[in-house]
C-alpha atoms as a PDB file:
ATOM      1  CA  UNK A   1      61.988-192.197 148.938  1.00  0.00           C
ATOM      2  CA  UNK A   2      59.336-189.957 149.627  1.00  0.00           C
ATOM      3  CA  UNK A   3      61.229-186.937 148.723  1.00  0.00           C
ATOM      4  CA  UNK A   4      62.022-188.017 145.795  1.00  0.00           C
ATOM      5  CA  UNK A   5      58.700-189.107 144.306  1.00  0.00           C
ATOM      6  CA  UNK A   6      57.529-185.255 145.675  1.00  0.00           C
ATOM      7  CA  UNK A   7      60.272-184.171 143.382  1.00  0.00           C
ATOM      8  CA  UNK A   8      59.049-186.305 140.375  1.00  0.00           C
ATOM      9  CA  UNK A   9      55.732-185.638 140.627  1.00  0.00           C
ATOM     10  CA  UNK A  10      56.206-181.952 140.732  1.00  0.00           C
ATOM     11  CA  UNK A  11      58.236-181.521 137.583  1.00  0.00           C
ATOM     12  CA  UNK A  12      56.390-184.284 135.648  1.00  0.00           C
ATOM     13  CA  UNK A  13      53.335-182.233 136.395  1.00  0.00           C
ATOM     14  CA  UNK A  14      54.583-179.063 135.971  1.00  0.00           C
ATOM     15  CA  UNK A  15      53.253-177.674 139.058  1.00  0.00           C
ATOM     16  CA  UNK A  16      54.905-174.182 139.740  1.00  0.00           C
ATOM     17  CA  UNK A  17      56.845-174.906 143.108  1.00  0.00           C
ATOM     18  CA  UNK A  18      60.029-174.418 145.156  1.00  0.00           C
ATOM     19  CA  UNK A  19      62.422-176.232 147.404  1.00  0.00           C
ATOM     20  CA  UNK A  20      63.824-175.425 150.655  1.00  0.00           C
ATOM     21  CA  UNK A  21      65.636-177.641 153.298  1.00  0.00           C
ATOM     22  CA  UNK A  22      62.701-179.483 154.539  1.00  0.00           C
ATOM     23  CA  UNK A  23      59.691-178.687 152.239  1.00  0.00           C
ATOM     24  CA  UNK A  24      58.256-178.012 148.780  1.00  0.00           C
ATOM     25  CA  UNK A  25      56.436-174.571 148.189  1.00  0.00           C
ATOM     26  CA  UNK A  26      53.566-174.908 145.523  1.00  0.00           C
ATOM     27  CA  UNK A  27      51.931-172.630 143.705  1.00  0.00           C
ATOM     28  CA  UNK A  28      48.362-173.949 142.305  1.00  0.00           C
ATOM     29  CA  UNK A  29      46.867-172.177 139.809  1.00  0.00           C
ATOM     30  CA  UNK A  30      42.824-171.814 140.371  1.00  0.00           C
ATOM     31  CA  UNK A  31      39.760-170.142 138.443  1.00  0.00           C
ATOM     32  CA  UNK A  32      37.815-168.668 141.729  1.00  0.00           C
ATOM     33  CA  UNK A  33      40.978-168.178 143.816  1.00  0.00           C
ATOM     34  CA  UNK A  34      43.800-167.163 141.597  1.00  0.00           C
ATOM     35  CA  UNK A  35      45.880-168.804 143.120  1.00  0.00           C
ATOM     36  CA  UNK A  36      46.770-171.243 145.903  1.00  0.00           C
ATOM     37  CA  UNK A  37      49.968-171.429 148.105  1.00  0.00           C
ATOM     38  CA  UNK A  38      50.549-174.396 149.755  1.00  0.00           C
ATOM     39  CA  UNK A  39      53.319-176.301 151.321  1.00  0.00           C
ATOM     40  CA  UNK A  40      54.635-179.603 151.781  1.00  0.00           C
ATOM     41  CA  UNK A  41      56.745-179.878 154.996  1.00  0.00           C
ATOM     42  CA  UNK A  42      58.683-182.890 155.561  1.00  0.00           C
ATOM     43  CA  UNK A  43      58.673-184.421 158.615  1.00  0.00           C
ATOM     44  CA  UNK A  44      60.391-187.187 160.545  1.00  0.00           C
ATOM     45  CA  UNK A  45      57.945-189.727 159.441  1.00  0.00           C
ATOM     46  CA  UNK A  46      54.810-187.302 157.557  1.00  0.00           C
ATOM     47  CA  UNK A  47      54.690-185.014 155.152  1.00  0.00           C
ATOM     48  CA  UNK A  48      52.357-181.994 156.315  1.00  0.00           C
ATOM     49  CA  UNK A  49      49.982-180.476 153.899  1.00  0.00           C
ATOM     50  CA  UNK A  50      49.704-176.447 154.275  1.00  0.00           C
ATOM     51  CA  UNK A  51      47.334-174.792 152.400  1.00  0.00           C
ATOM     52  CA  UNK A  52      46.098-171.038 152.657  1.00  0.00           C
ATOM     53  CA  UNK A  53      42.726-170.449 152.046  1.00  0.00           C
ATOM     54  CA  UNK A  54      41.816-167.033 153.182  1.00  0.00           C
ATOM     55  CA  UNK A  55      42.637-164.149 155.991  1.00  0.00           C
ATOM     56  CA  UNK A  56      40.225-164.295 159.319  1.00  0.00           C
ATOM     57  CA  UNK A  57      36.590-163.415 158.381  1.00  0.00           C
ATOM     58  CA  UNK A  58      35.596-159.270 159.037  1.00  0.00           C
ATOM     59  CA  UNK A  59      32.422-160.219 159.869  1.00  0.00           C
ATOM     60  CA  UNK A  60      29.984-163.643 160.646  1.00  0.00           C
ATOM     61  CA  UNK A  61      33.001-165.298 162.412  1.00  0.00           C
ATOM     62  CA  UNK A  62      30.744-167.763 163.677  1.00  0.00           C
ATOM     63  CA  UNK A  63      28.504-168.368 160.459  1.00  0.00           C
ATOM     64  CA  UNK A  64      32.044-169.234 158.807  1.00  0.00           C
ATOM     65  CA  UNK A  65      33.525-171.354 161.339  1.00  0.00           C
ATOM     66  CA  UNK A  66      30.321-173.830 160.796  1.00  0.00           C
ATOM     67  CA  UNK A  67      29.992-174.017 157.073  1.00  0.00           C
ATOM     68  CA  UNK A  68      33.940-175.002 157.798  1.00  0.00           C
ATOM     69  CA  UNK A  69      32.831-177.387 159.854  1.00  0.00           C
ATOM     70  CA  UNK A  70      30.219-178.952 157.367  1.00  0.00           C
ATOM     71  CA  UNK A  71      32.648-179.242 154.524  1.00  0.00           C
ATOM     72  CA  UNK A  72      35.171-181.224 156.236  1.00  0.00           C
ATOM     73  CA  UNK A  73      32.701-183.841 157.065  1.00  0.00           C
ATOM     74  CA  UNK A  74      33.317-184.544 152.937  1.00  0.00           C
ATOM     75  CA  UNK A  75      36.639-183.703 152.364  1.00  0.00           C
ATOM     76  CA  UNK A  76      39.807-186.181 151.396  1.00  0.00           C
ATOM     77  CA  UNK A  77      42.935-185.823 153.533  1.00  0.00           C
ATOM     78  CA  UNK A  78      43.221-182.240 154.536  1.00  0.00           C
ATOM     79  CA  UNK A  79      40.333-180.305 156.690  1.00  0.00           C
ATOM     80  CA  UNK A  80      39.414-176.516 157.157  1.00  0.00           C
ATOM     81  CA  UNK A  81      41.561-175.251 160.194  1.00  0.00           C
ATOM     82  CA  UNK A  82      42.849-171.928 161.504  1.00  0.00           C
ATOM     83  CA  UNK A  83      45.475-170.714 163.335  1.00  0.00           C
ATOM     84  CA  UNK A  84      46.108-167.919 166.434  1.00  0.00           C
ATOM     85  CA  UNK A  85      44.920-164.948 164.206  1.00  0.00           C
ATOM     86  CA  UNK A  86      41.913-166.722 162.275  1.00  0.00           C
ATOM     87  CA  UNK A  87      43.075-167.202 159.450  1.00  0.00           C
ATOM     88  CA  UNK A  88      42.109-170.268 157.457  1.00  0.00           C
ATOM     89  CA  UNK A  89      44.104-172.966 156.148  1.00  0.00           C
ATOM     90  CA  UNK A  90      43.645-176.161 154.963  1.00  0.00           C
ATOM     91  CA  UNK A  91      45.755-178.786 156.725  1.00  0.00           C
ATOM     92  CA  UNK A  92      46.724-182.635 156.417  1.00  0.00           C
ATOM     93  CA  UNK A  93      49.209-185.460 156.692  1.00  0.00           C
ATOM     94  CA  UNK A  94      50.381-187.713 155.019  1.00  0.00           C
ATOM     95  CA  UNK A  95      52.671-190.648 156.216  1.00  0.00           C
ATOM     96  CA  UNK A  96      55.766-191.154 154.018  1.00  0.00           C
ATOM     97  CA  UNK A  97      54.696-194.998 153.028  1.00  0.00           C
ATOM     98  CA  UNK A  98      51.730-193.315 151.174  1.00  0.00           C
ATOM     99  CA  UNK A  99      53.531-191.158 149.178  1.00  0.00           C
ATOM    100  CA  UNK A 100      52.785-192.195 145.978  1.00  0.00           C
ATOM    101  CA  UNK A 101      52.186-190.213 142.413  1.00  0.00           C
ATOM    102  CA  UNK A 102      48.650-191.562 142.434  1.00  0.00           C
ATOM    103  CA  UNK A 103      47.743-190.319 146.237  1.00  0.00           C
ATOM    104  CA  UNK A 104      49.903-187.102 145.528  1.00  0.00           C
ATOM    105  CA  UNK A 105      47.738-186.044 142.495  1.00  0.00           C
ATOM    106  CA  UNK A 106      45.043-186.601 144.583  1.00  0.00           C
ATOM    107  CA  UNK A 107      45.740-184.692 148.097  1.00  0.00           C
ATOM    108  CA  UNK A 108      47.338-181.511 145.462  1.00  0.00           C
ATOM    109  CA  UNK A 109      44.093-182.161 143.662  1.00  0.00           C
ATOM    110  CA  UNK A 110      41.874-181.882 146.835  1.00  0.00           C
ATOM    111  CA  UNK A 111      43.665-179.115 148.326  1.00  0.00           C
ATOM    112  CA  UNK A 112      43.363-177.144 145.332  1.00  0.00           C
ATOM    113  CA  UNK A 113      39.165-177.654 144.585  1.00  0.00           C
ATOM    114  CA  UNK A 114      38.716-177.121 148.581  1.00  0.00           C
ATOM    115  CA  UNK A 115      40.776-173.697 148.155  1.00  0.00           C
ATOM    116  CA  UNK A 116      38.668-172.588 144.289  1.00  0.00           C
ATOM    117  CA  UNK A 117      35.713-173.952 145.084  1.00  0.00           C
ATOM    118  CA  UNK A 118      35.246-172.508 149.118  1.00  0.00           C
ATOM    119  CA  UNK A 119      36.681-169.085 148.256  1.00  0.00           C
ATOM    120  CA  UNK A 120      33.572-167.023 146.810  1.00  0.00           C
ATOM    121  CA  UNK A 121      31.543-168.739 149.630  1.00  0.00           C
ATOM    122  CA  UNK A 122      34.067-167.560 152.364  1.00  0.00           C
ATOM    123  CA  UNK A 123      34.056-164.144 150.881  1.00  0.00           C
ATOM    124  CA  UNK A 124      30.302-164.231 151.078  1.00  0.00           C
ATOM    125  CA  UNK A 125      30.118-165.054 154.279  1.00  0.00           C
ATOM    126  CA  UNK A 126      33.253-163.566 155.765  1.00  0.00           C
ATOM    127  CA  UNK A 127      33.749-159.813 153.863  1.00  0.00           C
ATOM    128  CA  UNK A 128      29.787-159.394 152.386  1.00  0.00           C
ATOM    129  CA  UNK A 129      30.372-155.629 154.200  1.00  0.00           C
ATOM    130  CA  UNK A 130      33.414-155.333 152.371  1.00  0.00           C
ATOM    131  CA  UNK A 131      32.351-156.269 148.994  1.00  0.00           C
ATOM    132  CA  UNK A 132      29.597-153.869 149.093  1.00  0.00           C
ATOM    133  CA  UNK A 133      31.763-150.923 149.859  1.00  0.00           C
ATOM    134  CA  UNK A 134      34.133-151.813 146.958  1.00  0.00           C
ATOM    135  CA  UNK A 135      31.582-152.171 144.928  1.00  0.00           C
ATOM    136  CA  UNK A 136      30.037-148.771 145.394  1.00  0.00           C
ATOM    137  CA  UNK A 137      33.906-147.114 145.449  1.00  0.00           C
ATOM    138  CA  UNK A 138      34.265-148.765 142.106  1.00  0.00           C
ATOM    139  CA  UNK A 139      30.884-147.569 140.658  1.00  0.00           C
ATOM    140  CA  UNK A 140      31.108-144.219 141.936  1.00  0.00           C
ATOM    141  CA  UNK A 141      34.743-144.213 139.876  1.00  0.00           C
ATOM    142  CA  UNK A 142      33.658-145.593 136.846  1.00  0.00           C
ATOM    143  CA  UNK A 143      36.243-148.867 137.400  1.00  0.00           C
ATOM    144  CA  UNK A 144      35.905-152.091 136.231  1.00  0.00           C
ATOM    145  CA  UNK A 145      33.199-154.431 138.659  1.00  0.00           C
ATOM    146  CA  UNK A 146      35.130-157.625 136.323  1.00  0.00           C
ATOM    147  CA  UNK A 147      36.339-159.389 138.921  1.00  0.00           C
ATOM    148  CA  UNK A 148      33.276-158.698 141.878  1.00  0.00           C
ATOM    149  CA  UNK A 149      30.570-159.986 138.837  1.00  0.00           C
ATOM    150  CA  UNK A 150      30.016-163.265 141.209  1.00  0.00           C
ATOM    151  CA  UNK A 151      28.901-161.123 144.192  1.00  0.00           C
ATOM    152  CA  UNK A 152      26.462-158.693 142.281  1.00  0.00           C
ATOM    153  CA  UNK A 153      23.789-160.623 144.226  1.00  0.00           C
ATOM    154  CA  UNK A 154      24.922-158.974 146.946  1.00  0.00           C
ATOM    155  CA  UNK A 155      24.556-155.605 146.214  1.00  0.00           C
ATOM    156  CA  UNK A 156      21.322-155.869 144.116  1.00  0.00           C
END
């Protein structure tokens, strides 16, 4: 039952996604973070929400891991995590009697405003070192700053 309402809500909503044996693999398109991959593993008696947010912070591990910390005191159904190498996810469950279209628009929903709307301040926090230095590569070459216009703050 659950799989199949996965299945229905997927192509009704024309969500980009894949099947394999035991999970759906989702591709959610964003405006801050292009794009979202996140996966929906059955279980024996859940379905785990896998999201990936961003790779383990260069810099200000420890500033990160706290404003993590403070948005999941807010969030719906999934929560910040990371894994062995640092990088961070967001993660849930969900157990198959709630599996409806309704709660499945709104954990795909969640997962993907968590992922847009975190990823500038994770990149802040987490790479501010490495934004500067593209920046300046990209001046000193004349290429397009388009896509780094959000963190000109940081190098003004």
């Amino acid at each position: 039952m659950a799989i199949a309402t996965i299945e229905e809500f997927l192509d009704s909503h024309v969500i980009d996604h894949e099947r394999t044996n035991d999970s759906f693999l989702l591709t959610l398109p964003g405006e801050r973070k292009l794009e979202t991959h996140c996966a929906l593993v059955i279980g024996d008696h859940s379905v785990s929400v896998n999201a990936f947010v961003i790779r383990k912070p260069d810099e200000n591990a420890e500033q990160v891991h706290e404003w993590l910390l403070k948005k999941n005191a807010s969030m719906y159904c999934v929560a910040f995590a990371i894994n062995e190498l640092g990088d961070i996810y967001l993660v849930g469950r969900l157990p198959f009697n709630s599996i409806t279209e309704r709660e499945l628009d709104r954990v795909i929903g969640a997962v993907l405003q968590y992922s847009d709307s975190s990823f500038n301040p994770l990149l802040e926090l987490g790479y501010s070192s490495a934004i500067r230095r593209e920046w300046a590569w990209r001046v000193s070459r004349g290429e397009s700053l388009a896509n780094l216009k959000a963190f000109e703050h940081l190098v003004h």
